[in-house]
Protein backbone atom coordinates (compact mmCIF):
# COMPACT_ATOMS: atom_id res chain seq x y z
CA UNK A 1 5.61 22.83 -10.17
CA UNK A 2 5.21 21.02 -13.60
CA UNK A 3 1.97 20.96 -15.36
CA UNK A 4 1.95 17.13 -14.97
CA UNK A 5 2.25 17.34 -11.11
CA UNK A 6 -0.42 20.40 -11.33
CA UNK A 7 -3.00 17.87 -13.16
CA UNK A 8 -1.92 14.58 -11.06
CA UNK A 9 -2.85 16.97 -7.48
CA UNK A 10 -5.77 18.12 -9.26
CA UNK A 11 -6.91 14.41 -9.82
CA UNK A 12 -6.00 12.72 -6.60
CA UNK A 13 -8.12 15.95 -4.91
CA UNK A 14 -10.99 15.52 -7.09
CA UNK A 15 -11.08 11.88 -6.42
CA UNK A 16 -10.50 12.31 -2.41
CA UNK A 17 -13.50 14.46 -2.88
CA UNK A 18 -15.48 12.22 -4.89
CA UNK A 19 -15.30 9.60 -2.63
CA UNK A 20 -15.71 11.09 0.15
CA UNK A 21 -19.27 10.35 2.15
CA UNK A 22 -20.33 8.50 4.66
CA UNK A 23 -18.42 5.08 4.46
CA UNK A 24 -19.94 1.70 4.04
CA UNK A 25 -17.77 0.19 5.99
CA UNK A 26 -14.43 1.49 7.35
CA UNK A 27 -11.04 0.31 9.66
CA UNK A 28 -8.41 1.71 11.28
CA UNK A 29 -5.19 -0.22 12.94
CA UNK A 30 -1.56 0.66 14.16
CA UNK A 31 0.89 -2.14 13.47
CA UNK A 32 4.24 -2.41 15.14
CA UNK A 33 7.36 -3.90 13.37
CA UNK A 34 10.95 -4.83 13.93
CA UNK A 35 13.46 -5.84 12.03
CA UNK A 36 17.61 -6.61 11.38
CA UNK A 37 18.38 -6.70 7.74
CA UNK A 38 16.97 -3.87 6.39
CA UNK A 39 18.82 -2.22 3.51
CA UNK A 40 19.51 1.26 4.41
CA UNK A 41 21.62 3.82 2.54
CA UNK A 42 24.19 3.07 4.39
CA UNK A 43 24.28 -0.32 5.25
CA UNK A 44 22.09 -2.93 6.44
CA UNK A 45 20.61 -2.08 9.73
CA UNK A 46 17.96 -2.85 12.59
CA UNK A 47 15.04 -1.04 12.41
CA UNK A 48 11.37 -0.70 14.34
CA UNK A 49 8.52 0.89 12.63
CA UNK A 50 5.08 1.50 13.62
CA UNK A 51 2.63 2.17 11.18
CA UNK A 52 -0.82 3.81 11.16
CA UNK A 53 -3.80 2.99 8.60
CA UNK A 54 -7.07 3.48 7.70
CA UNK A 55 -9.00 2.07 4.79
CA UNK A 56 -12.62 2.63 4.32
CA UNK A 57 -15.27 1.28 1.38
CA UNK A 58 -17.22 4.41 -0.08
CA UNK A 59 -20.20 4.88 -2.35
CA UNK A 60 -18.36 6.02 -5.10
CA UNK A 61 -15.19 4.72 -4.21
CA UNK A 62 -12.80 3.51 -2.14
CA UNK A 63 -10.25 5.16 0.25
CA UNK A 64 -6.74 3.59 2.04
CA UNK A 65 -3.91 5.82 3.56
CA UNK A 66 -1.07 5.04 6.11
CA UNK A 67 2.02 6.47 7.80
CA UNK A 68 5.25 4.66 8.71
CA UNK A 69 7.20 6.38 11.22
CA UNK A 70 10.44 4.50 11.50
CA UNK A 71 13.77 4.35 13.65
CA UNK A 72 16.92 3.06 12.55
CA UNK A 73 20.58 3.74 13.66
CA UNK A 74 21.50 5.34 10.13
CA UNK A 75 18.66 8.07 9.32
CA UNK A 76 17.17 8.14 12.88
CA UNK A 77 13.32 8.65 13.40
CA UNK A 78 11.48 10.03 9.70
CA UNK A 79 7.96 8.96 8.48
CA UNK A 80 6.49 8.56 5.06
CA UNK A 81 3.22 8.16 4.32
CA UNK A 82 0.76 7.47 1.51
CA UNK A 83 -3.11 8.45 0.33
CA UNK A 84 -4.36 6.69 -2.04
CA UNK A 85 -8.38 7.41 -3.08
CA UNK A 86 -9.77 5.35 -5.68
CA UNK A 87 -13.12 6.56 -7.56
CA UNK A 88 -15.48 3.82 -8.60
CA UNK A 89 -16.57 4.09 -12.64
CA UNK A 90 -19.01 2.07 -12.13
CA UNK A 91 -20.62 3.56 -8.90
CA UNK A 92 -21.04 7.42 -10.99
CA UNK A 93 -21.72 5.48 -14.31
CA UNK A 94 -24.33 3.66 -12.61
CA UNK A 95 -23.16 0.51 -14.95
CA UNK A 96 -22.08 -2.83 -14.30
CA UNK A 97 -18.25 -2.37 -15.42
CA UNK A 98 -17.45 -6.28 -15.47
CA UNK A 99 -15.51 -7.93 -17.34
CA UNK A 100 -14.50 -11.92 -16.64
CA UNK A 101 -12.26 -11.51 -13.08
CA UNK A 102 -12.93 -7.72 -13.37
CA UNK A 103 -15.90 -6.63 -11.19
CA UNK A 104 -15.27 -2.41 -11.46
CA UNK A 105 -12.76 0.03 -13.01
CA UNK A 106 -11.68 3.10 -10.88
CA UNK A 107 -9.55 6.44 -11.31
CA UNK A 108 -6.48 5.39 -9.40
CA UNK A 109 -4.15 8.53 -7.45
CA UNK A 110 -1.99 7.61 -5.22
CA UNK A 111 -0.27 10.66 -2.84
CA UNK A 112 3.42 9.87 -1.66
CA UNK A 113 5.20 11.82 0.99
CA UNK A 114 7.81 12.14 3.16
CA UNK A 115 11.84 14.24 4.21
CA UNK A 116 11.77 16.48 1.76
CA UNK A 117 9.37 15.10 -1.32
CA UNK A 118 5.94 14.68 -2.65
CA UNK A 119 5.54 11.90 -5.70
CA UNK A 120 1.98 12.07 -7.43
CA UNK A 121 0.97 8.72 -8.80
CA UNK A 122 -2.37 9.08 -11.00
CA UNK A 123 -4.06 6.04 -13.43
CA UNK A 124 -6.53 3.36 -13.38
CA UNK A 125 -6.90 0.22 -11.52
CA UNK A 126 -9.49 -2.34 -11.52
CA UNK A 127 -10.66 -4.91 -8.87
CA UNK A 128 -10.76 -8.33 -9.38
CA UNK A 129 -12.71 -11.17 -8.32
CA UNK A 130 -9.93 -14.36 -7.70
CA UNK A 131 -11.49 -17.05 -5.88
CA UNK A 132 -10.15 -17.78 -1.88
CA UNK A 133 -9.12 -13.81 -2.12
CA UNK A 134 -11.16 -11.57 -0.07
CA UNK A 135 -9.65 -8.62 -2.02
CA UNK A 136 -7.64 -8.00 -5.20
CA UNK A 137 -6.68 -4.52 -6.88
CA UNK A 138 -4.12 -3.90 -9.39
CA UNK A 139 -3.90 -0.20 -10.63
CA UNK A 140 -1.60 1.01 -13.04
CA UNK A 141 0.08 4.70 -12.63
CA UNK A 142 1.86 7.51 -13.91
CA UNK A 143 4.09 8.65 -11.39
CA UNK A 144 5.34 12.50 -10.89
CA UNK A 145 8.49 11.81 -8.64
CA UNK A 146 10.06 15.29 -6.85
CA UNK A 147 13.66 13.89 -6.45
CA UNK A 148 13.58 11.29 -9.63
CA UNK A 149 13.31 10.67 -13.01
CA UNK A 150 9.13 10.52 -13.27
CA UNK A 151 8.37 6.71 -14.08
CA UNK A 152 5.21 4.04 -14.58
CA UNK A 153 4.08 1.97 -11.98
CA UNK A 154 2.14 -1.14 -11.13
CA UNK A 155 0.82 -1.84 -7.79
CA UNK A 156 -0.99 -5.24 -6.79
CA UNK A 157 -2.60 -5.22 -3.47
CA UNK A 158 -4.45 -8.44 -2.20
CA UNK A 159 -5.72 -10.30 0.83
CA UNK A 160 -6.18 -14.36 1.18
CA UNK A 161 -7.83 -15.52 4.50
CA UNK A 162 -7.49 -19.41 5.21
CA UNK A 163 -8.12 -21.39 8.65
CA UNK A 164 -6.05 -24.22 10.37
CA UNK A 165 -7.87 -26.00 12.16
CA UNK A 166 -9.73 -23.59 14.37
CA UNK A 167 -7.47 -20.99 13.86
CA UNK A 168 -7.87 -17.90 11.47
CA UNK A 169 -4.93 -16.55 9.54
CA UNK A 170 -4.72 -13.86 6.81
CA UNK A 171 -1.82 -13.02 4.47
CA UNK A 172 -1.91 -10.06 2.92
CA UNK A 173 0.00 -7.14 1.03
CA UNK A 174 1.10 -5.73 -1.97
CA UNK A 175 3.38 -6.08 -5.04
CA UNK A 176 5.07 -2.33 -6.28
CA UNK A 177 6.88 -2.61 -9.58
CA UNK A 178 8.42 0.33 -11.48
CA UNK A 179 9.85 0.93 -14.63
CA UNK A 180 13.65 1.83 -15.43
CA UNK A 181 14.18 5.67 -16.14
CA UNK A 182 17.46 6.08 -16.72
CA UNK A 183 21.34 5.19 -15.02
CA UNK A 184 20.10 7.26 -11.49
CA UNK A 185 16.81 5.97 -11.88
CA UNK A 186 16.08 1.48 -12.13
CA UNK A 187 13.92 -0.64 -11.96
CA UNK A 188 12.34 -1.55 -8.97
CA UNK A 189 10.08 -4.39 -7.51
CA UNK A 190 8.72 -4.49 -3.84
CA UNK A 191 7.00 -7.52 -2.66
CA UNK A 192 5.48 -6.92 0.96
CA UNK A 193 3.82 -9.79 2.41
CA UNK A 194 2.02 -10.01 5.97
CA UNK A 195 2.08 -13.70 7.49
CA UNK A 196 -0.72 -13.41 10.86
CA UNK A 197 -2.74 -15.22 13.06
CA UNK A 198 -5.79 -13.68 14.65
CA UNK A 199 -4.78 -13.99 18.35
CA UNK A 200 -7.30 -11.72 19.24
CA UNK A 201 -10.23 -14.10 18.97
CA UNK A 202 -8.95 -16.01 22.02
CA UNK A 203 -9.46 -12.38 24.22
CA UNK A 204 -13.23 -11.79 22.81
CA UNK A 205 -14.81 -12.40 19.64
CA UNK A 206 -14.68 -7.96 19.13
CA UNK A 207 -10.86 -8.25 19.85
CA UNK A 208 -8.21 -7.95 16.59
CA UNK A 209 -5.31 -8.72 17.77
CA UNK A 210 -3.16 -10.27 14.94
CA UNK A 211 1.00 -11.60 15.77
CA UNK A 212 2.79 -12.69 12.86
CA UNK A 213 5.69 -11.44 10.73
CA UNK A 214 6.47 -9.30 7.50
CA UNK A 215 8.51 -10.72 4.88
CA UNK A 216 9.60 -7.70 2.59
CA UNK A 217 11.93 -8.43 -0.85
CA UNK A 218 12.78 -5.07 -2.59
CA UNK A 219 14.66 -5.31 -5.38
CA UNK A 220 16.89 -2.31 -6.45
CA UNK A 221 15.26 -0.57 -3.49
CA UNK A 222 14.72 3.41 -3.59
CA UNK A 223 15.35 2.43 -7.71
CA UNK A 224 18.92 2.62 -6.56
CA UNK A 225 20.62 -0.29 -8.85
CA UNK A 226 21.93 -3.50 -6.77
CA UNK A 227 20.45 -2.28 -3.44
CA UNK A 228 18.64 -5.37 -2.66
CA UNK A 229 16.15 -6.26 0.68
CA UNK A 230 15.54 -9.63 2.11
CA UNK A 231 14.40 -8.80 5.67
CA UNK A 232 11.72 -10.86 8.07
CA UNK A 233 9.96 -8.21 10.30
CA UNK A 234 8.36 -9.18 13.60
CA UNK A 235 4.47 -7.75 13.58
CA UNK A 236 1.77 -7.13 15.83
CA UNK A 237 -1.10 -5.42 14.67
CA UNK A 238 -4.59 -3.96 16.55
CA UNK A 239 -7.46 -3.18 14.90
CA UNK A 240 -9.72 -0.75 16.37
């Protein structure tokens, strides 16, 4: 193992320690997806996924980690998952670290696995107060990639609640952009949106039941140059 991927495991398992404690709040859900125009290795492709998460708010920190276990005609059934802790500067500093939209600055490590590698992502991100968002976090990495040239990353993560009429919808998702690295290794952009109406509320109050869809554009997907995804998902999600 390399001494950066030695220091990067030694950060994101400080910081999962860190910020581990009781949680302030926390949330678990299992989402189910399906799709048609995937890009696969191969060749575009229908594909169903179903996805575990859980994402908790800590004293020092902040914790979020899910696993995708897909099936598709070309690589059959494989999962990948990610762990991402997050430790709070300004929970251990004890100071105010704000800063215009910035309300806190955190040690950012993000843990990436799946067939056959382990990337280590390590940096800083910062969360940011944007007005009709009910989150916002955009960390900035260094990422130690098994099967790849290592790279730079910036991840945007973000939530946006908004009613119609008397119904409650949430978008929500994240924006993954990498740096080129070389002729096996370009640049790549993944914009993941969630589109979903809480369907739930019409059960019980308690029940969090969202339909909707995933709209996922990938450009130069798996940082393989000219492999580009355009693909509408269907979605259901629970939350527990």
């Amino acid at each position: 193992m390399k001494l950066t991927q030695i220091f990067a495991t030694c950060a994101l398992a400080s910081t999962a320690a860190l910020t581990q404690a009781a949680p302030v709040w926390q949330d678990f859900s299992v989402t189910g997806l399906y799709g048609e125009n995937y890009e696969l290795i191969a060749r575009e492709d229908k594909q169903s996924t179903v996805t575990f998460e859980y994402a908790a708010k800590l004293q020092y920190g902040d914790f979020f980690a899910f696993a995708d276990r897909t099936d598709n005609d070309v690589s059959g059934k494989e999962t990948y998952f990610e762990v991402s802790p997050r430790l709070s500067l300004g929970a251990v500093s004890g100071q105010k670290l704000e800063l215009g939209p910035i309300k806190d600055v955190l040690i950012a490590t993000t843990w990436e696995g799946g067939e056959g590698f382990n990337n280590y992502l390590y940096g800083v991100g910062v969360d940011l107060a944007i007005p009709y968002f009910q989150y916002a976090q955009l960390n900035f990495y260094r990422a130690n990639n098994d099967t790849s040239e290592d790279d730079y990353q910036m991840t945007f993560a973000y939530g946006v609640p908004f009613k119609l009429g008397a119904e409650d919808f949430l978008v929500d998702g994240f924006l993954d952009w990498s740096t080129d690295e070389g002729t096996n290794h370009a640049s790549e952009m993944n914009w993941t949106t969630q589109w979903k109406w809480n369907a739930g509320k019409h059960i019980s109050p308690d029940t969090r039941l969202y339909l909707g869809i995933e709209h996922s554009v990938w450009k130069n997907k798996y940082a393989i140059d000219g492999m580009d995804e355009n693909n509408v998902s269907a979605l259901v999600k629970y939350h527990f």
